[in-house]
C-alpha atoms as a PDB file:
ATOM      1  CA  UNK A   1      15.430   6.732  32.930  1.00  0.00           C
ATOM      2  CA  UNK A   2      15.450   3.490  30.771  1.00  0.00           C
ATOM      3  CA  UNK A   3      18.773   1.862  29.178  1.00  0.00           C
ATOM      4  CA  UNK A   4      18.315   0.851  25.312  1.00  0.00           C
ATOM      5  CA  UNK A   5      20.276  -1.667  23.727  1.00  0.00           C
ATOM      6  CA  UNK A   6      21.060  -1.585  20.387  1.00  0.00           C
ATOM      7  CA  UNK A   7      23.179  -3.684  17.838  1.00  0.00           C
ATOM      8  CA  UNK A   8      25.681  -1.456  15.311  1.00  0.00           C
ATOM      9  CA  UNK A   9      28.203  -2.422  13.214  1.00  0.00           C
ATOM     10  CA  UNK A  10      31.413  -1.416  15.103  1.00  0.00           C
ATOM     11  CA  UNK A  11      32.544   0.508  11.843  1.00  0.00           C
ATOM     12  CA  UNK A  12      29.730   3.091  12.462  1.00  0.00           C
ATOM     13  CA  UNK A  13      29.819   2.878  16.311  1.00  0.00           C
ATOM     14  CA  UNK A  14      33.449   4.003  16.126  1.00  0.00           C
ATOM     15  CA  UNK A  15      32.857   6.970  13.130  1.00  0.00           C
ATOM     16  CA  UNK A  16      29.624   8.178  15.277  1.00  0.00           C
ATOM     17  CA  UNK A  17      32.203   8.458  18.535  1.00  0.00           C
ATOM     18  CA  UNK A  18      34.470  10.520  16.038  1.00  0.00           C
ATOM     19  CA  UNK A  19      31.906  12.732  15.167  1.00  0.00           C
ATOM     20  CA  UNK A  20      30.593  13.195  18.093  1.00  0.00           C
ATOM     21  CA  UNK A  21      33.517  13.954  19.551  1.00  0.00           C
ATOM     22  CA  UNK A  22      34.304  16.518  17.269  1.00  0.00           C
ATOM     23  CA  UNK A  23      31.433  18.005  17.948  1.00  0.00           C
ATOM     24  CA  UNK A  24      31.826  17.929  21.775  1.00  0.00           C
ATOM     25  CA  UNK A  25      28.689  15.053  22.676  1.00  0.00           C
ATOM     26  CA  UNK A  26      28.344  11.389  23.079  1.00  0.00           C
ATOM     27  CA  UNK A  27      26.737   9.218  20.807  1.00  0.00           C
ATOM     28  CA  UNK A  28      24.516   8.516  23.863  1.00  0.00           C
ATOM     29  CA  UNK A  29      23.584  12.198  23.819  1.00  0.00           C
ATOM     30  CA  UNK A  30      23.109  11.961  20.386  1.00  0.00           C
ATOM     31  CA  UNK A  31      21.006   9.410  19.904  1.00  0.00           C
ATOM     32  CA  UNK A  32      18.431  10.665  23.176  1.00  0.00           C
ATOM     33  CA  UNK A  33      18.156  13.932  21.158  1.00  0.00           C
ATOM     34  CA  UNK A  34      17.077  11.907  18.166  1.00  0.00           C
ATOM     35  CA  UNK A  35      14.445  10.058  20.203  1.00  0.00           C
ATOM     36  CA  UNK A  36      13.049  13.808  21.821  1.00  0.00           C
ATOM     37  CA  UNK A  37      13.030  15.022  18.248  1.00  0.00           C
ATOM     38  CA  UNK A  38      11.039  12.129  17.053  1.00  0.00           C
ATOM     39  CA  UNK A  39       8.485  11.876  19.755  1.00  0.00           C
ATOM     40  CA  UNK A  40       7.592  15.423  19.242  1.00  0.00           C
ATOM     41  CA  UNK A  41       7.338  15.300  15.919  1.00  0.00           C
ATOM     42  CA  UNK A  42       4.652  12.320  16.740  1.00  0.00           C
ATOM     43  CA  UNK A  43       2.511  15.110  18.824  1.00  0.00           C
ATOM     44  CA  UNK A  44       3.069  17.949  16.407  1.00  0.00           C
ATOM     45  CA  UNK A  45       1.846  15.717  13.791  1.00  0.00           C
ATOM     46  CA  UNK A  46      -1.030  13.991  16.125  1.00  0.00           C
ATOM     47  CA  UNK A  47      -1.923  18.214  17.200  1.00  0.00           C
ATOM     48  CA  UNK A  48      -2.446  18.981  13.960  1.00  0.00           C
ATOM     49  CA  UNK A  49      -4.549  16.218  12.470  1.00  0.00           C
ATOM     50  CA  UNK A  50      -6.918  17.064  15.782  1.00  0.00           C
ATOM     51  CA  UNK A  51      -6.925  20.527  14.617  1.00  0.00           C
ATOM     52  CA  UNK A  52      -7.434  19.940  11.111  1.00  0.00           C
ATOM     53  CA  UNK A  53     -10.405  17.280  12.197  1.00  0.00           C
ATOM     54  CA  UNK A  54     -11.933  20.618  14.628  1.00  0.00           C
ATOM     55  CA  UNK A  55     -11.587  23.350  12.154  1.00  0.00           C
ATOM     56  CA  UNK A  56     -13.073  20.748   9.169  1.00  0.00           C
ATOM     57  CA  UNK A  57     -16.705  20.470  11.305  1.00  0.00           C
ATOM     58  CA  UNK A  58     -16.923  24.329  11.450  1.00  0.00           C
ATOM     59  CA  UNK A  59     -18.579  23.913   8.460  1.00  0.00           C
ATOM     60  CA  UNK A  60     -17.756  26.989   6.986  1.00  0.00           C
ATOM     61  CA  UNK A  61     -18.929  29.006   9.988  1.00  0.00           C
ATOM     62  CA  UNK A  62     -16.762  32.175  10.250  1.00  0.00           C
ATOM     63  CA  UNK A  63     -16.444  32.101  13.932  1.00  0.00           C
ATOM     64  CA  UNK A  64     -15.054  28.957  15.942  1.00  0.00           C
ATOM     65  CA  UNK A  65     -16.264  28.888  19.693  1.00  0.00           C
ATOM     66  CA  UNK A  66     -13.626  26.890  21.373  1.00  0.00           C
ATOM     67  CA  UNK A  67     -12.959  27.149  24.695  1.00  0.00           C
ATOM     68  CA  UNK A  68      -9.965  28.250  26.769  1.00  0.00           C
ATOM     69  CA  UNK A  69      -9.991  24.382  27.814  1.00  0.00           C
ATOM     70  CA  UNK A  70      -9.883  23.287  24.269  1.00  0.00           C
ATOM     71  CA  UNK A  71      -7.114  25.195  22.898  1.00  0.00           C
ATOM     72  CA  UNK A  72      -5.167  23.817  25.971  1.00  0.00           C
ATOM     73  CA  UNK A  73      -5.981  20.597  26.280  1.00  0.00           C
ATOM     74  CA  UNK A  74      -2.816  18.366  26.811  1.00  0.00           C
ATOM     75  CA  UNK A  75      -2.427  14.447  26.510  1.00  0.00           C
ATOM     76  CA  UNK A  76      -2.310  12.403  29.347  1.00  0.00           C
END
């Protein structure tokens, strides 16, 4: 696992402890969620402008004739 630095005014450092606190996490915890949220929203978006692209080169054909292996392809 990687360590981040970043640069916050201390005002909002020490409300973002508060409220984290209150709600039983770490801003630490907090802010990794954020980051796991946003990279997946990167691949849901990225999944869906490959499936859009597929499903637009059908052509209007009724029936699609992907594989097993293309419906589960995963990224590398």
């Amino acid at each position: 696992m990687s360590n981040l630095t970043v640069v916050v005014d201390d005002e909002v450092l020490l409300k973002a402890r508060k409220r984290a606190l209150d709600q039983g996490t770490s801003v630490n915890a907090l802010l990794r969620a954020y980051l796991e949220h946003y990279v997946g929203q990167q691949n849901r978006a990225a999944a869906m402008k490959k499936f859009v692209q597929r499903a637009t080169t059908l052509k209007g054909r009724s029936r699609a004739t992907w594989t097993r292996d293309d419906l589960h392809e995963r990224q590398s």
